[in-house]
N, C-alpha and C. Protein backbone atom coordinates (compact mmCIF):
# COMPACT_ATOMS: atom_id res chain seq x y z
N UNK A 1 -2.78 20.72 -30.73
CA UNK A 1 -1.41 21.19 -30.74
C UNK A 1 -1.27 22.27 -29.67
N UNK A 2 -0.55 22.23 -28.80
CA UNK A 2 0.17 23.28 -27.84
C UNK A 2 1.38 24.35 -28.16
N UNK A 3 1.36 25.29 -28.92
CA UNK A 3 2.84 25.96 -29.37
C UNK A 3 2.04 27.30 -28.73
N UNK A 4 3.42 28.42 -29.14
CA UNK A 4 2.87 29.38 -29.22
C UNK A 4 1.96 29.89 -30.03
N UNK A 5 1.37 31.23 -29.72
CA UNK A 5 0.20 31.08 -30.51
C UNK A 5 0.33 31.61 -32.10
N UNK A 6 1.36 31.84 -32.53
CA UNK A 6 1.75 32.62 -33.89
C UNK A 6 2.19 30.90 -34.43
N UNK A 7 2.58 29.96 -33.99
CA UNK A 7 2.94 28.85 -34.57
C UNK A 7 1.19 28.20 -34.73
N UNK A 8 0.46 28.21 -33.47
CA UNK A 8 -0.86 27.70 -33.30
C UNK A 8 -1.32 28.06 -34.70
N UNK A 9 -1.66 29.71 -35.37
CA UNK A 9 -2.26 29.76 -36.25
C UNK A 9 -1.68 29.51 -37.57
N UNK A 10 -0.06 29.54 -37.58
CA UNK A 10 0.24 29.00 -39.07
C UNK A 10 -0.22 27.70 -39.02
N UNK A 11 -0.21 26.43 -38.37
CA UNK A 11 -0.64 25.42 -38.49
C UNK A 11 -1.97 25.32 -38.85
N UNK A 12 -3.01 26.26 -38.58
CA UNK A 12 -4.37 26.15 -38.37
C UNK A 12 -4.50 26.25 -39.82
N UNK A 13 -4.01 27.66 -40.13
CA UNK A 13 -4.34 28.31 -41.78
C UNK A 13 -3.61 27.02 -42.84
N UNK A 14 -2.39 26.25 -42.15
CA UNK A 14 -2.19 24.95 -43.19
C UNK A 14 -3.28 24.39 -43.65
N UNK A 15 -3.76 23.46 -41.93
CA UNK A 15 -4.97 22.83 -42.10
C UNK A 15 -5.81 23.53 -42.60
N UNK A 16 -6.91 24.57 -42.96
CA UNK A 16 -7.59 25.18 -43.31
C UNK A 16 -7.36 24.95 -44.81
N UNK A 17 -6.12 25.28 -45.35
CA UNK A 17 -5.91 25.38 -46.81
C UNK A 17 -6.07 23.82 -47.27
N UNK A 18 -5.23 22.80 -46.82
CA UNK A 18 -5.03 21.35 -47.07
C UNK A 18 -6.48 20.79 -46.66
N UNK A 19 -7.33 21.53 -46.12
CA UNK A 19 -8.28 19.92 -46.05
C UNK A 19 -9.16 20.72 -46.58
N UNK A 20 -9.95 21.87 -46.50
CA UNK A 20 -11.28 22.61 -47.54
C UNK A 20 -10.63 22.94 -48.44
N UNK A 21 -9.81 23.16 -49.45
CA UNK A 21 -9.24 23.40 -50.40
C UNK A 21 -8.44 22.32 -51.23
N UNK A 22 -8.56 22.72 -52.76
CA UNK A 22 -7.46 21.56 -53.33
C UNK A 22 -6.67 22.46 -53.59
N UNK A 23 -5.25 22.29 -53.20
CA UNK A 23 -3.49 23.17 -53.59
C UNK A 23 -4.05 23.43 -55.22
N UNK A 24 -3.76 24.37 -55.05
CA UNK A 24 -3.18 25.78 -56.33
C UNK A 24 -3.11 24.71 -57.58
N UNK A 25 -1.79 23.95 -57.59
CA UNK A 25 -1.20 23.13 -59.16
C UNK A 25 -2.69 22.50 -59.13
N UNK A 26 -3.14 21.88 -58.25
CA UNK A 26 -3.81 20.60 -58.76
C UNK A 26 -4.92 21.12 -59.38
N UNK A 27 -5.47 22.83 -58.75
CA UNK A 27 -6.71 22.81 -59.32
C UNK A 27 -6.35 23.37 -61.19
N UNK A 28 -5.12 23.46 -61.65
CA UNK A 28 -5.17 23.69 -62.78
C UNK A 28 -5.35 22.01 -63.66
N UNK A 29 -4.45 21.39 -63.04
CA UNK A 29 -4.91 19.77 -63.40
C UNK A 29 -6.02 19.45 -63.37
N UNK A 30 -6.97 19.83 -62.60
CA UNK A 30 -8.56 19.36 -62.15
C UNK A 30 -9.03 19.82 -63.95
N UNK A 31 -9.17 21.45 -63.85
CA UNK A 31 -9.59 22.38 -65.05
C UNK A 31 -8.97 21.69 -66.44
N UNK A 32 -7.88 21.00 -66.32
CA UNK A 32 -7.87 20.27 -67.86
C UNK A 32 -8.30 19.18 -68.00
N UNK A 33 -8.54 18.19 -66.96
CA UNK A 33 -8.94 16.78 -66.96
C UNK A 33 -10.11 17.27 -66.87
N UNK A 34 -11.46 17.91 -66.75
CA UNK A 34 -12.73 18.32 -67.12
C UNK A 34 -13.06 18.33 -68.49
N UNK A 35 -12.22 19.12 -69.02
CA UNK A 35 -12.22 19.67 -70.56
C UNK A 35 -11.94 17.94 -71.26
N UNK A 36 -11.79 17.18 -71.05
CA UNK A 36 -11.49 15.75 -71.63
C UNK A 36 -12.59 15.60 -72.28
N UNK A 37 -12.50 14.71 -73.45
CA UNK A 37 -13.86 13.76 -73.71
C UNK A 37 -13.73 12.61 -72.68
N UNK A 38 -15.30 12.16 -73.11
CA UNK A 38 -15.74 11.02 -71.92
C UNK A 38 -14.98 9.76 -72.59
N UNK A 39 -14.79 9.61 -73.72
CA UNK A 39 -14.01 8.84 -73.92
C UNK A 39 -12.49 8.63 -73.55
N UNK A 40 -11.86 9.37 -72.88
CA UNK A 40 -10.68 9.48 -72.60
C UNK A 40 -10.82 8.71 -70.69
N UNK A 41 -11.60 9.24 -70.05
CA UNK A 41 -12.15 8.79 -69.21
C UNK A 41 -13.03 7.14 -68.95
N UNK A 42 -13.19 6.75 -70.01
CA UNK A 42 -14.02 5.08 -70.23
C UNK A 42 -12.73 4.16 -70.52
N UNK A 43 -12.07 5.04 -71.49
CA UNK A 43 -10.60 3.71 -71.75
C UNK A 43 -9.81 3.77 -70.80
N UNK A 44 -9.64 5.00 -69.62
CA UNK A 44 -8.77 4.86 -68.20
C UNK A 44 -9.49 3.33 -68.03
N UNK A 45 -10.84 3.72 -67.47
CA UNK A 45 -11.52 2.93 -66.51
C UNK A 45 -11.34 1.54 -67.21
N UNK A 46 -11.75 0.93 -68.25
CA UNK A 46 -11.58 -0.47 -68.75
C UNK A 46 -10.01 -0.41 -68.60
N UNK A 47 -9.01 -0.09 -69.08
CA UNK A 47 -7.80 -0.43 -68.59
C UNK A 47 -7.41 -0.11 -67.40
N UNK A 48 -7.49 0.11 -66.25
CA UNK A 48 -7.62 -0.39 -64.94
C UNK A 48 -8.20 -1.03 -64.32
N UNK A 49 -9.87 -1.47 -65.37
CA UNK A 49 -10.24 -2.93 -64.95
C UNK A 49 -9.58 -3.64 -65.16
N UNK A 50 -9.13 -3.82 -66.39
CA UNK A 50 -8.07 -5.18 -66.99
C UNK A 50 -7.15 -5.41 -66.09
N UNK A 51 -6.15 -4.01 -65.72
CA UNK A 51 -4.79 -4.53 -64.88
C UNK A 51 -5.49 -5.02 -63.71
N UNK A 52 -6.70 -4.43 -63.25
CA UNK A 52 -7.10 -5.61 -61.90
C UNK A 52 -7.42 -6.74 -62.05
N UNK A 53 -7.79 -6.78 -63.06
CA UNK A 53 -8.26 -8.62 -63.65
C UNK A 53 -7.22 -9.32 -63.40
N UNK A 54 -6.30 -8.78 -64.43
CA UNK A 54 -4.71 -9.64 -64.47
C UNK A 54 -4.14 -9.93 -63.20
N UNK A 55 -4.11 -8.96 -62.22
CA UNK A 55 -3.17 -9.30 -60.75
C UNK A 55 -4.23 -9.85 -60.17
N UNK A 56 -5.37 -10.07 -60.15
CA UNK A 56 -6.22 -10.40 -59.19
C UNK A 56 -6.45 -12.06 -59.42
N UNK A 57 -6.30 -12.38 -60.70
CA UNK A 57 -6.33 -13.68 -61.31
C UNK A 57 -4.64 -14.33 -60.82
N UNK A 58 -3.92 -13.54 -61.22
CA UNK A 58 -2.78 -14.15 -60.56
C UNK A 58 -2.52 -14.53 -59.04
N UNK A 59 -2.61 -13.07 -58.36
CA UNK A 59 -2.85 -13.50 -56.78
C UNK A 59 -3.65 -14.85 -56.57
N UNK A 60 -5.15 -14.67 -57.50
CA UNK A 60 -5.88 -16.23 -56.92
C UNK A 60 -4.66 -17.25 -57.49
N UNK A 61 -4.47 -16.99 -58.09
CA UNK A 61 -3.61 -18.74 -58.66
C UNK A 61 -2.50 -18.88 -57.66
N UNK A 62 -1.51 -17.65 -57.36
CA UNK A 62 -0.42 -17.76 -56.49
C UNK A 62 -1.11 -18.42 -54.85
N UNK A 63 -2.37 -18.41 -54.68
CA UNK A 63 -3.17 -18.74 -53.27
C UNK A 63 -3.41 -17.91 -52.24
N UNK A 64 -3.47 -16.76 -52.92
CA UNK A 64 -4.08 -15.54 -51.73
C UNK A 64 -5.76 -15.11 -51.82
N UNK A 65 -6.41 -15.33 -50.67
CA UNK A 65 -7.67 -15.17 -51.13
C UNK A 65 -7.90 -13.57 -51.55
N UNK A 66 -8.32 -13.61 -52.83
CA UNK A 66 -8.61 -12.27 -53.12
C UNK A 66 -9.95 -11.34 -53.22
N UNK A 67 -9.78 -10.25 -52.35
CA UNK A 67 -10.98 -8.96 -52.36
C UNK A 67 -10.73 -8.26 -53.10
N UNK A 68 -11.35 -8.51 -54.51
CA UNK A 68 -11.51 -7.41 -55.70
C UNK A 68 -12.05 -6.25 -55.28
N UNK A 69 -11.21 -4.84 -56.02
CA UNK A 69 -11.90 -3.89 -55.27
C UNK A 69 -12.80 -3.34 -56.55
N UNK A 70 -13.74 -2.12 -56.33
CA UNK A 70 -14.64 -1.54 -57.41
C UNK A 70 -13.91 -0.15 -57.35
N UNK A 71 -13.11 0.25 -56.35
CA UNK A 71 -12.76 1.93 -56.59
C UNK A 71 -11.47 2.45 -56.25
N UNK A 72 -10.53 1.41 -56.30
CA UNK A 72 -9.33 1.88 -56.18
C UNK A 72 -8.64 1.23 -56.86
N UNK A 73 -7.21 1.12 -57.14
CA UNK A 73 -6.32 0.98 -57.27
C UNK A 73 -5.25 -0.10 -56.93
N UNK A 74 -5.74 -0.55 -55.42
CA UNK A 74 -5.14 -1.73 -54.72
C UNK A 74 -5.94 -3.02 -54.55
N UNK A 75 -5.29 -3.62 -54.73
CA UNK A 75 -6.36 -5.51 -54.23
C UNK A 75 -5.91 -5.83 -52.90
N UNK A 76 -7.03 -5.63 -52.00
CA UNK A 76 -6.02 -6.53 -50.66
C UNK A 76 -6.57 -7.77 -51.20
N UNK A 77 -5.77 -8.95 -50.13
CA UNK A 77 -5.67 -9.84 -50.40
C UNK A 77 -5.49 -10.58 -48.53
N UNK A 78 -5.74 -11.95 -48.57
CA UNK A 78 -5.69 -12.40 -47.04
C UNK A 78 -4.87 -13.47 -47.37
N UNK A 79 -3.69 -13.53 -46.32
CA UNK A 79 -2.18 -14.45 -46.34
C UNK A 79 -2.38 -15.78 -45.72
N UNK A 80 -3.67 -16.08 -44.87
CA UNK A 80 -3.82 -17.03 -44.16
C UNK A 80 -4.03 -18.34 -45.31
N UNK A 81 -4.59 -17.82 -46.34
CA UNK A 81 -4.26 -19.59 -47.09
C UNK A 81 -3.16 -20.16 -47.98
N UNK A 82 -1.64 -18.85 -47.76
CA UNK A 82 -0.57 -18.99 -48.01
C UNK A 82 -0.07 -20.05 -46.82
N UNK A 83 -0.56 -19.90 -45.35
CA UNK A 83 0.13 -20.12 -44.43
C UNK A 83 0.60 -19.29 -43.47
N UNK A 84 0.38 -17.68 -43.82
CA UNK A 84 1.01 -17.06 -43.42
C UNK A 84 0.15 -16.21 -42.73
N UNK A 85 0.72 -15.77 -41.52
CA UNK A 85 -0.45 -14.53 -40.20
C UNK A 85 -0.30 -13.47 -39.81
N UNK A 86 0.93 -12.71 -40.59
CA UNK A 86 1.74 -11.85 -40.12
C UNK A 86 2.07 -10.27 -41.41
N UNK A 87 1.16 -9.88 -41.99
CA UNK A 87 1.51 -8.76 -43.03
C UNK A 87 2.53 -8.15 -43.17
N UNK A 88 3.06 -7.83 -41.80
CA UNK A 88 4.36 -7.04 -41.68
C UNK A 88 5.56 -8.13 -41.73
N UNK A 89 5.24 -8.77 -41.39
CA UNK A 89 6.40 -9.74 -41.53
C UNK A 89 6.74 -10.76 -42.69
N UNK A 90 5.20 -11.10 -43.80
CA UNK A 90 5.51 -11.41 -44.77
C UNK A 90 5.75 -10.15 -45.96
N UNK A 91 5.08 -8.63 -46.05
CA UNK A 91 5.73 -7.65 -46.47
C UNK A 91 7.00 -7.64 -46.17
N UNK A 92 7.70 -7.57 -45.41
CA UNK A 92 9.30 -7.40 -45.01
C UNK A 92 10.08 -8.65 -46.13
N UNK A 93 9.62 -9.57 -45.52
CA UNK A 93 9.94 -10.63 -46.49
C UNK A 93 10.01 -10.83 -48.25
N UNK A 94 8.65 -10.10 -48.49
CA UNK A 94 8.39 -10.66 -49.58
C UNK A 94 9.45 -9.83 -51.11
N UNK A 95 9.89 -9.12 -50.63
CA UNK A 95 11.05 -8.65 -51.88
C UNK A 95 12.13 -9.83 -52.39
N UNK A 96 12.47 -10.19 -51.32
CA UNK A 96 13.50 -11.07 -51.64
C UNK A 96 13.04 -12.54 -51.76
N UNK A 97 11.96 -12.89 -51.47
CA UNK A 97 11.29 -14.15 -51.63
C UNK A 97 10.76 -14.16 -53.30
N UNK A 98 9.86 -12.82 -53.58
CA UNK A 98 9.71 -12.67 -54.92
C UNK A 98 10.25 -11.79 -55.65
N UNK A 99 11.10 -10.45 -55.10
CA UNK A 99 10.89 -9.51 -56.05
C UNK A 99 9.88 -8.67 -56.19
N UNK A 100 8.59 -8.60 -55.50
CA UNK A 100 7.57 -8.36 -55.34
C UNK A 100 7.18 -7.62 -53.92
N UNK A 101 6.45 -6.12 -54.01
CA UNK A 101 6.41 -5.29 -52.95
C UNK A 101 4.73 -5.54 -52.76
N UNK A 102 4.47 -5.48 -51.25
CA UNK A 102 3.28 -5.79 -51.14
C UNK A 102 2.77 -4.66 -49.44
N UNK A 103 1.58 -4.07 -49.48
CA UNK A 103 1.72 -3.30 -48.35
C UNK A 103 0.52 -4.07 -47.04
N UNK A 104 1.07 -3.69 -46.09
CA UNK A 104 0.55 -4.40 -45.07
C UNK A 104 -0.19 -3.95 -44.47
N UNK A 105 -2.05 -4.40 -44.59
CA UNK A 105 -2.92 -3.28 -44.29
C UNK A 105 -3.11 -3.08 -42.77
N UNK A 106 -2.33 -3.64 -42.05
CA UNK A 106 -2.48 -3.22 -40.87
C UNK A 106 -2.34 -1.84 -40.37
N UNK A 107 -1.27 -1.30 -41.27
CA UNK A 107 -1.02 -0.17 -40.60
C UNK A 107 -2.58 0.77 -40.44
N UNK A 108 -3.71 0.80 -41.37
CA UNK A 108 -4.35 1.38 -41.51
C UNK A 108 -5.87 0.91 -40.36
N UNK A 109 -5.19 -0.17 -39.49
CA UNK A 109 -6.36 -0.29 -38.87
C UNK A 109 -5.86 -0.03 -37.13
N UNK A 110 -7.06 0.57 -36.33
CA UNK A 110 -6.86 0.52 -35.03
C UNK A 110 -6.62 -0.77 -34.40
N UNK A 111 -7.26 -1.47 -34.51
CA UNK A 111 -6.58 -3.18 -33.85
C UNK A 111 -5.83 -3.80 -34.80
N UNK A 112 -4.26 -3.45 -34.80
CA UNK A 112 -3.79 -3.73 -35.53
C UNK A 112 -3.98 -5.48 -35.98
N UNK A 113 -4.31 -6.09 -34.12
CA UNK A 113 -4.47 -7.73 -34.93
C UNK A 113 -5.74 -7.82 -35.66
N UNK A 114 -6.48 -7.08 -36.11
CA UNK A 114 -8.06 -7.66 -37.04
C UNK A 114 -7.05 -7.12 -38.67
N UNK A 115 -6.52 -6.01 -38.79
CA UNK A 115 -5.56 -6.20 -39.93
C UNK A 115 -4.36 -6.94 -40.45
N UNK A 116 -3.90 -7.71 -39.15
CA UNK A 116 -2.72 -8.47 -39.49
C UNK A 116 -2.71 -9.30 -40.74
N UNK A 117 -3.78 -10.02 -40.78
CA UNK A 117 -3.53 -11.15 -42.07
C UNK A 117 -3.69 -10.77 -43.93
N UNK A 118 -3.77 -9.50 -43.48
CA UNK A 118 -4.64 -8.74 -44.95
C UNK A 118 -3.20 -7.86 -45.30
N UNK A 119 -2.72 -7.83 -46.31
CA UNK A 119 -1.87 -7.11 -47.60
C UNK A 119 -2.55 -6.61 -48.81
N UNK A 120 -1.59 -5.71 -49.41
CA UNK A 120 -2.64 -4.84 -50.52
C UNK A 120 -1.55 -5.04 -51.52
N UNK A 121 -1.67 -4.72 -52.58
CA UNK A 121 -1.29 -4.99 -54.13
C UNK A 121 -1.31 -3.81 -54.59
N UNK A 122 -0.97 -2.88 -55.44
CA UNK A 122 -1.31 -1.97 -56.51
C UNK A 122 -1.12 -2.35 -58.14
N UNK A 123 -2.28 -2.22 -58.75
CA UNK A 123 -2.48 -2.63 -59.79
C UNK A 123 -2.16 -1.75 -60.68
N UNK A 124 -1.78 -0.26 -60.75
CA UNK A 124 -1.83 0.79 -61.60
C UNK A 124 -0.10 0.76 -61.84
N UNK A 125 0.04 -0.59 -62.85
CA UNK A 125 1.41 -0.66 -63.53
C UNK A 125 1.35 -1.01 -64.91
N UNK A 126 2.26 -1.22 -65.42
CA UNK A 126 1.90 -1.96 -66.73
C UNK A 126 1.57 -3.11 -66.46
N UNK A 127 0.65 -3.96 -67.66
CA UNK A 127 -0.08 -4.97 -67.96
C UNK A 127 1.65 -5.98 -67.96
N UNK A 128 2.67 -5.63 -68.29
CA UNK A 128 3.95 -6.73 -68.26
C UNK A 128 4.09 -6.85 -66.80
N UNK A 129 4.37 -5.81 -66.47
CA UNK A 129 4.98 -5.63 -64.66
C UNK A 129 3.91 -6.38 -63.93
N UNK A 130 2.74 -6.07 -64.06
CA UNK A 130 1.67 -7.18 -63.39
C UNK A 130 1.55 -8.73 -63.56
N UNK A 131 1.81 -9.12 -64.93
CA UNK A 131 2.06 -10.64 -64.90
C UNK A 131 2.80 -11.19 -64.94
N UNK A 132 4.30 -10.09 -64.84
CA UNK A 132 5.40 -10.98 -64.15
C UNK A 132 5.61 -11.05 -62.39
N UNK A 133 4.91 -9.89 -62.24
CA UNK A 133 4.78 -9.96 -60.64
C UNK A 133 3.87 -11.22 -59.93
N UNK A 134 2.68 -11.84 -60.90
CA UNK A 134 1.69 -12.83 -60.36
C UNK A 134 2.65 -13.46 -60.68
N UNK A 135 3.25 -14.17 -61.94
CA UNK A 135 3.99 -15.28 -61.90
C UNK A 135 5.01 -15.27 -60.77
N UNK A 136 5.99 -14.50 -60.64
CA UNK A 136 6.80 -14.35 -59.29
C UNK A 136 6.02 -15.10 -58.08
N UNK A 137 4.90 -14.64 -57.61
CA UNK A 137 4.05 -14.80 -56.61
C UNK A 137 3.51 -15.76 -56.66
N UNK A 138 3.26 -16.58 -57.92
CA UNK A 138 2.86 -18.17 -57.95
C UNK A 138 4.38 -19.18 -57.90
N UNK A 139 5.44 -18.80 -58.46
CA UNK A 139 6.36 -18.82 -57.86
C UNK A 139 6.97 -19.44 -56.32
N UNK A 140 6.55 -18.81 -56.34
CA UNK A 140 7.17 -18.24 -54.47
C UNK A 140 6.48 -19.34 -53.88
């Protein structure tokens, strides 16, 4: 960054705070989600396996080849055995085709064409919203 230098260091002390530090609220959130039993923590985890089961079983049936993930939240998925080569352009599309929001992992890669054919899913909805969204998507 090029500013003056009183702008140079508020930006710095941002960065400084935002990337070695977690913000103020969250670390009181951190301090109660500790205090949990482990059981509160095992039934997250099996019910966010499940909702990945459910969309991930659907996506396969709707015909997207699917990459189950182990640590997040999203399923990508590859459009090429829909027919389709274009993420951004079947994301753009796909609301009104299904009703269904889907993100286009390109944005997250430097050659954007080695990400083109790959879209992501988020699974952290309800168990209804997820298998009406696969049916939509088998659908379609």
């Amino acid at each position: 960054m090029t500013a003056a230098p009183e702008l140079v260091t508020a930006v710095r002390s941002v960065k400084q705070f935002l990337t070695y530090v977690s913000s103020g609220p969250f670390q009181y959130a951190v301090a109660e989600a500790l205090a949990l039993p482990d059981a509160y923590f095992e039934a997250y985890r099996a019910g966010m396996l499940a909702k990945r089961d459910i969309l991930a079983a659907g996506l396969t049936e709707a015909g997207f080849e699917v990459f189950k993930p182990a640590g997040t939240y999203f399923i990508t998925t590859d459009i090429r055995p829909l027919g389709e080569k274009d993420g951004f352009a079947f994301c753009r599309a796909l609301p009104e085709r299904a009703g269904v929001v889907a993100i286009p992992n390109a944005v997250f890669y430097d050659d954007r064409d080695a990400g083109a054919p790959f879209v992501r899913f988020a699974f952290c909805k309800r168990e209804e919203v997820l298998r009406e969204a696969a049916e939509r998507l088998r659908r379609m």
